[in-house]
Protein backbone atom coordinates (compact mmCIF):
# COMPACT_ATOMS: atom_id res chain seq x y z
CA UNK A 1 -4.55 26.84 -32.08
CA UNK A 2 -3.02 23.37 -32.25
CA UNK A 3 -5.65 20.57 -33.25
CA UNK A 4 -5.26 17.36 -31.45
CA UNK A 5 -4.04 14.33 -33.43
CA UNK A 6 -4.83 10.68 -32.80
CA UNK A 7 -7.07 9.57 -30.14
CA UNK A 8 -7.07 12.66 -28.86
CA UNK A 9 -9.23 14.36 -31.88
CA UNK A 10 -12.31 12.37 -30.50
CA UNK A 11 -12.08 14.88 -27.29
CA UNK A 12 -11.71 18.09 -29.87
CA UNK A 13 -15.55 18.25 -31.15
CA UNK A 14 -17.37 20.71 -28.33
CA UNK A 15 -20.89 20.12 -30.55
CA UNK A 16 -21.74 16.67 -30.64
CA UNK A 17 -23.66 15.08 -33.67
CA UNK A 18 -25.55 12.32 -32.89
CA UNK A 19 -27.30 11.78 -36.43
CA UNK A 20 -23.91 11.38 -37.36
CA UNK A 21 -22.92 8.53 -34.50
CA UNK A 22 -26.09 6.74 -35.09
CA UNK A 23 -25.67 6.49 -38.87
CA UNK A 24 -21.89 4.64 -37.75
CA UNK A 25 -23.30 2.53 -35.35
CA UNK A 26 -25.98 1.49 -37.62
CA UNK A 27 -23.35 0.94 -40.44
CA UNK A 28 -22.17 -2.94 -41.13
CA UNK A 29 -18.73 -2.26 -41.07
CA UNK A 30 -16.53 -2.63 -37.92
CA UNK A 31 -14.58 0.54 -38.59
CA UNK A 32 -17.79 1.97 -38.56
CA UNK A 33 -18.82 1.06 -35.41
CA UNK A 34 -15.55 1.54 -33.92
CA UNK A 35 -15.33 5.17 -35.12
CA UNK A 36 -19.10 6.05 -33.89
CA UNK A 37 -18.50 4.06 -29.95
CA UNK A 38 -15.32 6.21 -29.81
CA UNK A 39 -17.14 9.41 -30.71
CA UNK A 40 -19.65 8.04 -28.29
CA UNK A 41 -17.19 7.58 -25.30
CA UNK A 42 -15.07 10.01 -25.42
CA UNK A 43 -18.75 12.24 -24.65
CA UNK A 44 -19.29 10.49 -22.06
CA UNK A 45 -16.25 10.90 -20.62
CA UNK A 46 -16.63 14.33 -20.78
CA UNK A 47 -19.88 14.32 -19.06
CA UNK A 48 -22.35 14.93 -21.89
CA UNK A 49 -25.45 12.41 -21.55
CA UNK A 50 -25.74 10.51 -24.56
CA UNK A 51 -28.39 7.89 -23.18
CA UNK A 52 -30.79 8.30 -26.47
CA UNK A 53 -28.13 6.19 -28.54
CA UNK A 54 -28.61 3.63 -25.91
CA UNK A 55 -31.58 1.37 -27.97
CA UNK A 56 -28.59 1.90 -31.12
CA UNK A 57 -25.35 0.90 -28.86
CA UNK A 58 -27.73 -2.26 -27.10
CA UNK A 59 -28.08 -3.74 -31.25
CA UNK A 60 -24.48 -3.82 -31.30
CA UNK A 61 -23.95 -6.17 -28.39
CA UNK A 62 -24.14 -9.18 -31.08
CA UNK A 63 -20.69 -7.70 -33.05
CA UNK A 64 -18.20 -10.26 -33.39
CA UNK A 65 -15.30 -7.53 -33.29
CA UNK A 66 -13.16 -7.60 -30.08
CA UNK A 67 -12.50 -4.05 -30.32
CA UNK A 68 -16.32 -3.01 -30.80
CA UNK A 69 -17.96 -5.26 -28.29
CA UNK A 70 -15.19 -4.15 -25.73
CA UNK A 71 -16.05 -0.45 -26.10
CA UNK A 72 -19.93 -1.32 -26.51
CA UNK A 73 -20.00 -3.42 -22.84
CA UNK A 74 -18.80 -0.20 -21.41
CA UNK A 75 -21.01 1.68 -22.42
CA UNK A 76 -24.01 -0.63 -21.01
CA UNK A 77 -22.17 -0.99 -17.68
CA UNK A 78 -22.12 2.67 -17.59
CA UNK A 79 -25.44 3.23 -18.38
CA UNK A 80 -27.23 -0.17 -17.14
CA UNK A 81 -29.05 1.35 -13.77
CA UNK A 82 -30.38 4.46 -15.65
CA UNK A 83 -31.76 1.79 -18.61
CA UNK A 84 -32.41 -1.62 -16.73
CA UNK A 85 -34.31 -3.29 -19.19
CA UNK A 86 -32.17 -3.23 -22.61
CA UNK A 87 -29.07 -4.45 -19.83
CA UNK A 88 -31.26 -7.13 -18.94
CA UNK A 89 -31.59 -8.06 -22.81
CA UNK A 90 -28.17 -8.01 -23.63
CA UNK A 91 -28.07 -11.03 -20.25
CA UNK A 92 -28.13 -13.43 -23.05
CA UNK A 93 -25.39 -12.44 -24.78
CA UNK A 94 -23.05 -12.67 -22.28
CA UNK A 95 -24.15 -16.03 -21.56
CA UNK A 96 -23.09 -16.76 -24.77
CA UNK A 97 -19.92 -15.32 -24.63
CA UNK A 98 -18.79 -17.65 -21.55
CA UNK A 99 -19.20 -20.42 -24.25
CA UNK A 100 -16.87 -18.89 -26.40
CA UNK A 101 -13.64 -20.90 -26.80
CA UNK A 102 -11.62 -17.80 -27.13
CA UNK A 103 -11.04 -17.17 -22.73
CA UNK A 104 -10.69 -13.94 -23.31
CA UNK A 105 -14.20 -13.38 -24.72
CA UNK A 106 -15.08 -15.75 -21.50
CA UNK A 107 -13.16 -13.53 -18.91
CA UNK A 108 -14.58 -10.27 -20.90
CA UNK A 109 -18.52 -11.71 -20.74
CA UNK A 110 -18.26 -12.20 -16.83
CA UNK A 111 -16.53 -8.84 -15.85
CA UNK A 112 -19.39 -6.78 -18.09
CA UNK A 113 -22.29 -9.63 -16.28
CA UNK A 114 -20.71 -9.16 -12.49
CA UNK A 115 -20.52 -4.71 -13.38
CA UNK A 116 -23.85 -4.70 -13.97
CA UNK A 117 -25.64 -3.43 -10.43
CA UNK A 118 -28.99 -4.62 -11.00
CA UNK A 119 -29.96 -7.19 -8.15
CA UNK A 120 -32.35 -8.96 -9.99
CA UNK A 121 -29.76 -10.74 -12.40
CA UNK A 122 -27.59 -11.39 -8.82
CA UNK A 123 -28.11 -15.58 -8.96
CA UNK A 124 -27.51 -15.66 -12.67
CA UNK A 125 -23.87 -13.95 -12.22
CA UNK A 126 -23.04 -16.17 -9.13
CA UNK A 127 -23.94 -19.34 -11.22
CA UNK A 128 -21.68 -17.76 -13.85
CA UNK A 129 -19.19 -16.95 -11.46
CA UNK A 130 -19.58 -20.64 -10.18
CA UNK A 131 -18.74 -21.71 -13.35
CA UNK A 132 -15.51 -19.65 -14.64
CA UNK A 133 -14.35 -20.23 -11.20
CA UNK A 134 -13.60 -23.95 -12.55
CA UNK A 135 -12.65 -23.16 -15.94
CA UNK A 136 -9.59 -24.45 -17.72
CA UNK A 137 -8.45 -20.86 -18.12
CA UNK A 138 -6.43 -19.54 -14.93
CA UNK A 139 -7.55 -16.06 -16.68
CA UNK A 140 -10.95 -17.16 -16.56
CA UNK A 141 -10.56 -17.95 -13.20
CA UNK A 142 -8.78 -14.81 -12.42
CA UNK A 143 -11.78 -12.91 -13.60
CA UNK A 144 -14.24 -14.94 -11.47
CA UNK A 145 -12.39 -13.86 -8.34
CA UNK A 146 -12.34 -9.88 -9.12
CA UNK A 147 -16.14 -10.87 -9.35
CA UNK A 148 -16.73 -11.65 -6.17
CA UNK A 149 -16.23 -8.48 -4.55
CA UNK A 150 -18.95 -6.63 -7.07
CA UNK A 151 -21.62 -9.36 -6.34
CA UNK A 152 -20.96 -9.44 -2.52
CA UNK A 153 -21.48 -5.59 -2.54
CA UNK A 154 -24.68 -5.70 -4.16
CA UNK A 155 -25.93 -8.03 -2.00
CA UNK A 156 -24.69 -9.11 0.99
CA UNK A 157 -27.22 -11.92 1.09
CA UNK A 158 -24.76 -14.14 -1.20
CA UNK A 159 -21.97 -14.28 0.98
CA UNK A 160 -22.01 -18.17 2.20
CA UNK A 161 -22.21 -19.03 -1.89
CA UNK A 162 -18.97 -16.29 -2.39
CA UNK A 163 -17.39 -17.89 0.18
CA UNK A 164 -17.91 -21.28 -1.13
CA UNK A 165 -16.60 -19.94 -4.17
CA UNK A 166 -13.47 -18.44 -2.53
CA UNK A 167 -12.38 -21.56 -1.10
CA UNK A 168 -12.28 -23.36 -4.20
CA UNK A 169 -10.05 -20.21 -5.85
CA UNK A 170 -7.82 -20.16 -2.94
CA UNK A 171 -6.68 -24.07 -3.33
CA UNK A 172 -6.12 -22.92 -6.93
CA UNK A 173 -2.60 -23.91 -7.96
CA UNK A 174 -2.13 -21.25 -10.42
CA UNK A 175 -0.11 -17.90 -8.67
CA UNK A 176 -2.80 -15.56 -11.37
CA UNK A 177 -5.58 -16.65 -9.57
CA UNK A 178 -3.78 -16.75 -6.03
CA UNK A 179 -3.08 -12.85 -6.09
CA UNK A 180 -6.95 -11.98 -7.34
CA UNK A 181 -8.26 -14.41 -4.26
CA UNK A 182 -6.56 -12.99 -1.75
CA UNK A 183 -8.14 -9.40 -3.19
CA UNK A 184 -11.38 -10.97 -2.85
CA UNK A 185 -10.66 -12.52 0.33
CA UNK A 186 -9.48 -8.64 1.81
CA UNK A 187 -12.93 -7.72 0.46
CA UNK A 188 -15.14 -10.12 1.15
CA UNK A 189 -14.12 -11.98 4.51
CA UNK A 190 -10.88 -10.04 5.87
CA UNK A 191 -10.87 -12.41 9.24
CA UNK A 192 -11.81 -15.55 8.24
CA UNK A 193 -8.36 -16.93 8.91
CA UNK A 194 -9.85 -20.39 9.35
CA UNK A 195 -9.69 -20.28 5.28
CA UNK A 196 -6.17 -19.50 4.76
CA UNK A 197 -5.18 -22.28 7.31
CA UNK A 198 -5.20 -25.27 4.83
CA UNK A 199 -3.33 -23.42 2.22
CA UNK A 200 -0.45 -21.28 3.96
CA UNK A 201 2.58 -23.45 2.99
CA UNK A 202 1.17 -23.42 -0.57
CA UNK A 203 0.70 -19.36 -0.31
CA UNK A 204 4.44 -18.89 0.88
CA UNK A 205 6.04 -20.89 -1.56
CA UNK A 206 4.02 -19.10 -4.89
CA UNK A 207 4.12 -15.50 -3.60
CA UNK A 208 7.14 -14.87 -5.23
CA UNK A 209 5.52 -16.07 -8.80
CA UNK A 210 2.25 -13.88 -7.82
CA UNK A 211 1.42 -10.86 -9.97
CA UNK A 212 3.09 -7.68 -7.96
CA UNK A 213 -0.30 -6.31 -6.95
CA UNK A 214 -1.53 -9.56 -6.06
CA UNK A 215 1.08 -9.95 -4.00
CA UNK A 216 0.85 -6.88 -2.11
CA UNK A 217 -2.93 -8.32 -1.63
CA UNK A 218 -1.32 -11.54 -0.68
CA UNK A 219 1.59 -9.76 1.90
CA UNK A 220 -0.91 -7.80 3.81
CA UNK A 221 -2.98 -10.41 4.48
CA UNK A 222 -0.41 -12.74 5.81
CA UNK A 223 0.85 -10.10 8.05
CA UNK A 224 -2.29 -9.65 9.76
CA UNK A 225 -2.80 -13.83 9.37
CA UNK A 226 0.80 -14.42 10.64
CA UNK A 227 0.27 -11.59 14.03
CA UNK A 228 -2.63 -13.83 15.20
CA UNK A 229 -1.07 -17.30 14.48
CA UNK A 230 2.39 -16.86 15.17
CA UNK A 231 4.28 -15.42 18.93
CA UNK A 232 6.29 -12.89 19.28
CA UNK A 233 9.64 -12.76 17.33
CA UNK A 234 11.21 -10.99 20.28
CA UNK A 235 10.19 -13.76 22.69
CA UNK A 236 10.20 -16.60 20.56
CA UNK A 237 14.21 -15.73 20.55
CA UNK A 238 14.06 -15.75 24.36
CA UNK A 239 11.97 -19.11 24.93
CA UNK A 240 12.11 -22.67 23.65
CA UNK A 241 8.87 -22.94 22.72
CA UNK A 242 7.30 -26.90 22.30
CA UNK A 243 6.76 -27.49 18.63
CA UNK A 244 2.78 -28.38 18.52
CA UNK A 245 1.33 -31.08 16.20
CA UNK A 246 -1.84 -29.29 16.02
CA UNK A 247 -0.99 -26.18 14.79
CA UNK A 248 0.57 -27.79 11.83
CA UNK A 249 -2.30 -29.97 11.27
CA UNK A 250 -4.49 -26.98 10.63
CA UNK A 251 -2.36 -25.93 8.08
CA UNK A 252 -1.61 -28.90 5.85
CA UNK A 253 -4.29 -31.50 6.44
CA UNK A 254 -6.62 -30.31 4.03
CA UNK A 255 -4.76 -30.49 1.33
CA UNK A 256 -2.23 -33.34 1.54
CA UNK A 257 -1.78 -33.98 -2.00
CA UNK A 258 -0.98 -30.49 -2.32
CA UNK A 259 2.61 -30.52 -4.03
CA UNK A 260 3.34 -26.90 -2.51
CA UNK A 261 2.54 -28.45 1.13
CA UNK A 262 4.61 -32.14 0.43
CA UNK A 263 7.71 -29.84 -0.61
CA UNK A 264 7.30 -27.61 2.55
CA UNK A 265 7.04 -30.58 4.85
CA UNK A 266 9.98 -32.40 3.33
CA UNK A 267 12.19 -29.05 3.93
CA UNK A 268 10.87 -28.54 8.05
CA UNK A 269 13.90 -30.36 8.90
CA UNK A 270 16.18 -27.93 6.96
CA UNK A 271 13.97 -24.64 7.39
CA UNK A 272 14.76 -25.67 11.40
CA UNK A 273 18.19 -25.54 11.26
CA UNK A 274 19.66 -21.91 12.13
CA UNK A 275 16.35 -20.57 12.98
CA UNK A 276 16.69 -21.12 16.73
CA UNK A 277 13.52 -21.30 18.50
CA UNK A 278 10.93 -19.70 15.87
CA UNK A 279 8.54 -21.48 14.41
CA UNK A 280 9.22 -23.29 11.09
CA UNK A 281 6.16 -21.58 9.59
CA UNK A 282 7.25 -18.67 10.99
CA UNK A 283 10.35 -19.01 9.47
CA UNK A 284 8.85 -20.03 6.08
CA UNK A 285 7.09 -16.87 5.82
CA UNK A 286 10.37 -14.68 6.37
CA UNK A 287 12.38 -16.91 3.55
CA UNK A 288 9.54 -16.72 0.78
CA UNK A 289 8.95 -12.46 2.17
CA UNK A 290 12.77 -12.25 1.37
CA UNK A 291 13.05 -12.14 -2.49
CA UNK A 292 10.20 -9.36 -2.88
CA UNK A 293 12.30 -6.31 -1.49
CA UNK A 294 14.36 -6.72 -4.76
CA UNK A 295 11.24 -5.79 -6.33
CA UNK A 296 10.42 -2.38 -8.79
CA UNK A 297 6.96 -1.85 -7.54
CA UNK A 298 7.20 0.33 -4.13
CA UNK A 299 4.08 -0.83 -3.11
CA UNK A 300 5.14 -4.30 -2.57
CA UNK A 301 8.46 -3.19 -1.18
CA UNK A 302 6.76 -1.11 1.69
CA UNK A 303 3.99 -4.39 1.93
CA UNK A 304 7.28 -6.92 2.81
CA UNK A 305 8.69 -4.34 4.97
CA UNK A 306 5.43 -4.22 7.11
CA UNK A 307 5.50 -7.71 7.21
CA UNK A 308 9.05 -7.89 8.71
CA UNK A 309 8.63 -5.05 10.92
CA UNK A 310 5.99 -6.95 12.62
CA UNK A 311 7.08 -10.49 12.61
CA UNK A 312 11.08 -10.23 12.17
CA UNK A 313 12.98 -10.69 14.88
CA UNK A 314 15.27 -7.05 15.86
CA UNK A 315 18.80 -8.50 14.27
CA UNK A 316 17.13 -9.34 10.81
CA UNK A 317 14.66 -6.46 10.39
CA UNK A 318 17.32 -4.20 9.11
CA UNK A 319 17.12 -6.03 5.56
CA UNK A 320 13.64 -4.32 5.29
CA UNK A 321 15.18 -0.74 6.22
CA UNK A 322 17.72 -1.16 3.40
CA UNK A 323 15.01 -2.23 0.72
CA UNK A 324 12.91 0.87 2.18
CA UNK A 325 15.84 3.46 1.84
CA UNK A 326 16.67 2.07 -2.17
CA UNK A 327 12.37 3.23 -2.95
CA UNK A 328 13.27 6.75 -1.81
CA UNK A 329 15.02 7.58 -5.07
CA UNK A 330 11.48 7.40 -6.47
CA UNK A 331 9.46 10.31 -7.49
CA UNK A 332 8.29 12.71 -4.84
CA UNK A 333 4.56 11.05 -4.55
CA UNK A 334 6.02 7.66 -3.90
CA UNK A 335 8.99 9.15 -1.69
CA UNK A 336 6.13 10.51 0.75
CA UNK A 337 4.58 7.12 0.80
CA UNK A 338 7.28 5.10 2.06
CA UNK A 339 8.93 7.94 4.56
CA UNK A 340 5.78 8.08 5.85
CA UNK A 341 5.49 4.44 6.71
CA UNK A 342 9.59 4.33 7.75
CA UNK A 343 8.66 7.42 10.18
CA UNK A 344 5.99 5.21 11.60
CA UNK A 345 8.05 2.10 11.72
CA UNK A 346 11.51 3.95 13.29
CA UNK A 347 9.10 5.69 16.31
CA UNK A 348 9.14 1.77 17.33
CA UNK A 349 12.18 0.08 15.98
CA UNK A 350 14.60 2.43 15.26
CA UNK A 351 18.01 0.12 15.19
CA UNK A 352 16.06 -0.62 11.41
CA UNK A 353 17.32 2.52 10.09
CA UNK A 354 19.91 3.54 11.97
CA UNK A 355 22.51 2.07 9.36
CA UNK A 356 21.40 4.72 6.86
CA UNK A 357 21.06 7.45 8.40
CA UNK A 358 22.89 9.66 5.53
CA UNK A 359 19.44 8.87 3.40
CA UNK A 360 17.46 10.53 5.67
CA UNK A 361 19.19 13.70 5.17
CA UNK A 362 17.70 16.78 3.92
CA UNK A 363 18.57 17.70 0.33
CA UNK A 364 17.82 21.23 -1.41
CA UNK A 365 15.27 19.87 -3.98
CA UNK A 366 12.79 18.49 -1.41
CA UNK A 367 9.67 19.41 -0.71
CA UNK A 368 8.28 20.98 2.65
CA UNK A 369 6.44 17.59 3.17
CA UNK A 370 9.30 15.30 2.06
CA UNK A 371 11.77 18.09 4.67
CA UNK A 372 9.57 16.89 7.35
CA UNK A 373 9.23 13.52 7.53
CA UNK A 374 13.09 13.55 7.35
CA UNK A 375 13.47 15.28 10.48
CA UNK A 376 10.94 13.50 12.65
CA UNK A 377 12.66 10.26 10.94
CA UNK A 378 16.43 11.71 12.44
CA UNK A 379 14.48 12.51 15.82
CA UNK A 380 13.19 8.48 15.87
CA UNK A 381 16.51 7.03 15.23
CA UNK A 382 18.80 9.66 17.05
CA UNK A 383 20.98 7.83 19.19
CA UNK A 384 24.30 8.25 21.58
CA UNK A 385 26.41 7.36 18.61
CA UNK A 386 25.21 8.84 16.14
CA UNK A 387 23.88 12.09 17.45
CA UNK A 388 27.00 14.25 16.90
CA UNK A 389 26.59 13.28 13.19
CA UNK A 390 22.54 14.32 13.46
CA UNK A 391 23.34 17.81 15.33
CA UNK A 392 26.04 18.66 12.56
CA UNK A 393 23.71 18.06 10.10
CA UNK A 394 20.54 19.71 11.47
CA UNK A 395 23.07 22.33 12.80
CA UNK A 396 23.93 23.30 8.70
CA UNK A 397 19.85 23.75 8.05
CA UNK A 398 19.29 26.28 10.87
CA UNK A 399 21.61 28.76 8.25
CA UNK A 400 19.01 27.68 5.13
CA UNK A 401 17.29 30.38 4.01
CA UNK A 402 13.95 28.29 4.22
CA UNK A 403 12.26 30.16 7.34
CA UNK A 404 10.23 26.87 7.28
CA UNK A 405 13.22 24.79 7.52
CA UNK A 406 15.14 26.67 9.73
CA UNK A 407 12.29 26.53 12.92
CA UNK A 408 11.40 22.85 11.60
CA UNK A 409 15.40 22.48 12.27
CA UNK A 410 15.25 23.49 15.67
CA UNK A 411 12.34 21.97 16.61
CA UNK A 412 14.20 18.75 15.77
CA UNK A 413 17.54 19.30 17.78
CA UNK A 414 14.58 20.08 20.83
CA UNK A 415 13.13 16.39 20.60
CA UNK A 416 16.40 14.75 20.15
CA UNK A 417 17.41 16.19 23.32
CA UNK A 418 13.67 15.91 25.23
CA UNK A 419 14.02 11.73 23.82
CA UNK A 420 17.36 10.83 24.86
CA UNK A 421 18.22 12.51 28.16
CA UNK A 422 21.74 11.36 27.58
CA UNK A 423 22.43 13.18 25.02
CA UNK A 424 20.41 16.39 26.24
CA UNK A 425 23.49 18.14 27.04
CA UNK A 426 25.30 17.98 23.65
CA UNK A 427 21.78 19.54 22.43
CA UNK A 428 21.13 22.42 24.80
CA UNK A 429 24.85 23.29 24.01
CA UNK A 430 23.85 23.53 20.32
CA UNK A 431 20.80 25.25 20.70
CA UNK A 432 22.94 28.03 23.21
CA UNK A 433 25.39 28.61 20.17
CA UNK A 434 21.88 29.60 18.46
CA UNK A 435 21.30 31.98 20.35
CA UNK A 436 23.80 34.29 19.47
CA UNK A 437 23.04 34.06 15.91
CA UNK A 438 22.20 36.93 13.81
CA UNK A 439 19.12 35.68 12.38
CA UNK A 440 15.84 37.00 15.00
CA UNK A 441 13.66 33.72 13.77
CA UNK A 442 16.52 31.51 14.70
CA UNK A 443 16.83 33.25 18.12
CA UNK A 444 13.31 33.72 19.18
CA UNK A 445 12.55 29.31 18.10
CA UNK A 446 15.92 28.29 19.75
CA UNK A 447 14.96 30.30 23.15
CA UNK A 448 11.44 28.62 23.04
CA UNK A 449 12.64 25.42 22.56
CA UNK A 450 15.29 25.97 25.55
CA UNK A 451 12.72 26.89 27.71
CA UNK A 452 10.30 24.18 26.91
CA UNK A 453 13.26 21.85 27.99
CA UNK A 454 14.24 24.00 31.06
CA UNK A 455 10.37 23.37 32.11
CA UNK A 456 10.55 19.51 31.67
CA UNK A 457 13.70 19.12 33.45
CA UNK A 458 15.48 17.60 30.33
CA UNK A 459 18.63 19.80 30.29
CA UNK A 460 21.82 19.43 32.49
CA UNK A 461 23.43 22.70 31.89
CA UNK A 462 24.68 24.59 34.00
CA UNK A 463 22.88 27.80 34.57
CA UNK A 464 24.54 30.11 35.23
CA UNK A 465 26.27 29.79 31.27
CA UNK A 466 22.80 29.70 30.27
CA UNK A 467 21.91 32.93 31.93
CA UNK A 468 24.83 34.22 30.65
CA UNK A 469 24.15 33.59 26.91
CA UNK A 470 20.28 35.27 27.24
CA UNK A 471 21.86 38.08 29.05
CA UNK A 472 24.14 39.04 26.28
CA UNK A 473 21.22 38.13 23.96
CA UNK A 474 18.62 40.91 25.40
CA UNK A 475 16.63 38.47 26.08
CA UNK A 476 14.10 37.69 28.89
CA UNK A 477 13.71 33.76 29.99
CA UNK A 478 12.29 32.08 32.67
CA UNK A 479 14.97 30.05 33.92
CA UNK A 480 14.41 27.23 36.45
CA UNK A 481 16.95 24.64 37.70
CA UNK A 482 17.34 22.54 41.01
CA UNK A 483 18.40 25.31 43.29
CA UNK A 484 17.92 28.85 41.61
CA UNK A 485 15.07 30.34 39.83
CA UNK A 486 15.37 33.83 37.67
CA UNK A 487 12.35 35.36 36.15
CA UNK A 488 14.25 37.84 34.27
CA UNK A 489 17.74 39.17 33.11
């Protein structure tokens, strides 16, 4: 049997010895202690309960090593409800570590002080929280916002000091601490829009600088922000809408000295031209969106691609099909992810994807789940000119060997025809030609699916061909058209 090497040793031991640990911890050295907490952790990882050492981990708390007092505070946080009152000891200690001048040691003394769910230490951590939240260090500052969100579910009671807090992080000029408030904000206060009003111009301008999962934070929130503030993008292509004073007064006036909000006013004039008769916030939004599709991280690719599917106009929301399409080389888990949200966005707008239709195709390595999104995504965006090229295609997976496939196939050539009337004859001609094929599975779903659209009226073919083709079939079919009816052949 092959021994683990490394880290990986500390998972190995199956008979814990705490003498052993205890002597470590208890040891003055720092490779000591850092030996013993990493026995220590990796049992409690494993789920073995190694509260006794608690009284010996708590001593430690006072190490001036990084690395030891980082592995120590989780332990505590892990073990603070079960053990209240050595937590509550170790308060102090924090406190001093948000004097430290190293921020790190600051950031690191507020995380393990806002983790610890005891509500009878909740006003010291917002007063601590208060405080980081106007430190020097935007990392400091960063940490003070994940904080919120811990506090505010511990007690809900806090909420007008958190959102005091908040709105002092959210005119932060720093694009760290941007992306952690607006995490906080989805947490704490999801529709207080009122908050983001002062600081939108500012927002759009730095989310291209934000931190990717910050900005994904950042992206859905202005999406929902932007569907309640802004009109239409179909009609505001349609109408001349009067520009309003006020509703750029609630944005800006707030923060006048604000050198985000002085650039964005000085470039109204030019955001204006070309845009027609959208608003130039509106605008401003879809300009600073526009840079994040070239982004690695998926997640923020399939945030700006929500954001444009909602509040870009029909001629430029095909810029967030293309930047959807180039994510689907990812792995399978991520692949699932976005088809998923492009089969939900092309049931609605499906002239976004209709350029690339050849990525929606079906290839041999992918899965049954990845298979089917594909084929409800070619049912969405099936049109008159392209549905010769769809048929062809889904007509060369009804010969697959994949039974699954093969009636999933069908199935598909069924609601292109049922969806587009106009093209319902060029698809009841191609599910006739599958009738005749060797294969019974093939027969038996093509015949259901014809009579489902015989039933609904969608077909246009003449019957008696029909008949024909289910007579030399052996089949029996209910067949029903404007002026004969034949129960069987």
């Amino acid at each position: 049997m092959n021994r683990l090497v490394g880290q990986g040793r500390y998972f190995e031991s199956t008979n814990p010895k705490f003498e052993e640990i205890k002597v470590l911890l208890d040891n003055a050295g720092n490779k000591e202690k850092m030996e013993g907490m990493k026995r220590l952790l990796a049992m409690m990882s494993k789920g073995t309960d190694v509260s006794g050492l608690y009284p010996d981990v708590v001593k430690n708390v006072i190490c001036k090593n990084m690395g030891v007092k980082k592995l120590v505070y989780m332990f505590l946080v892990h073990y603070a409800e079960l053990e209240p009152d050595p937590a509550l000891l170790a308060i102090n200690n924090f406190q001093r570590d948000m004097q430290s001048d190293n921020q790190l040691l600051r950031a690191l003394g507020l995380r393990v002080m806002s983790s610890i769910r005891l509500r009878v230490i909740v006003q010291v951590v917002v007063l601590a929280i208060r405080k980081a939240a106007k430190d020097s260090s935007p990392y400091v500052r960063k940490a003070a916002a994940h904080a919120l969100p811990k506090v505010y579910s511990l007690d809900e009671e806090q909420l007008p000091d958190l959102l005091d807090i908040l709105q002092s992080l959210m005119r932060d000029h720093s694009p760290m601490v941007l992306g952690s408030a607006f995490w906080a904000f989805n947490e704490i206060c999801p529709e207080r829009f009122d908050m983001l009003h002062p600081h939108f111009r500012k927002v759009c301008h730095l989310l291209a600088d934000i931190d990717e999962w910050g900005q994904v934070a950042a992206l859905n929130t202005l999406t929902r922000y932007a569907r309640t503030q802004f009109k239409n993008p179909e009609a505001a292509v349609k109408e001349k809408p009067e520009r309003k004073k006020s509703k750029r007064s609630w944005r800006g006036d707030s923060d006048s000295s604000d050198r985000s909000d002085e650039s964005s006013t000085e470039s109204d004039d030019d955001l204006m031209e070309g845009v027609g008769d959208m608003d130039s916030d509106h605008r401003l939004l879809l300009q600073s969106t526009l840079p994040l599709f070239r982004s690695r991280n998926a997640s923020v690719v399939v945030a700006a691609a929500s954001l444009y599917f909602y509040m870009a106009p029909s001629t430029e929301a095909t810029v967030a099909g293309r930047a959807l399409t180039r994510v689907l080389h990812s792995p399978r888990e991520i692949q699932y992810i976005v088809l998923s949200n492009i089969a939900t966005m092309a049931a609605v707008r499906p002239t976004m994807f209709e350029p690339f239709l050849l990525d929606f195709f079906v290839n041999s390595t992918d899965a049954a789940f990845i298979r089917k999104l594909k084929l409800g995504i070619l049912t969405c965006i099936a049109s008159e000119t392209n549905i010769s090229t769809i048929l062809e295609e889904l007509n060369t997976y009804v010969h697959r060997e994949d039974r699954e496939l093969v009636t999933a196939s069908i199935q598909a050539i069924g609601r292109c025809a049922s969806r587009l009337p106009e093209v319902a004859d060029s698809c009841m001609r191609t599910l006739m030609t599958l009738i005749a094929n060797r294969s019974e599975e093939v027969v038996a779903e093509s015949v259901v699916v014809i009579k489902k659209l015989l039933q609904a009226g969608a077909n246009q073919v003449p019957l008696s061909a029909l008949c024909l083709s289910c007579a030399r079939s052996g089949l029996i079919l209910s067949c029903r058209c404007r002026t004969s009816r034949f129960d069987k052949w």
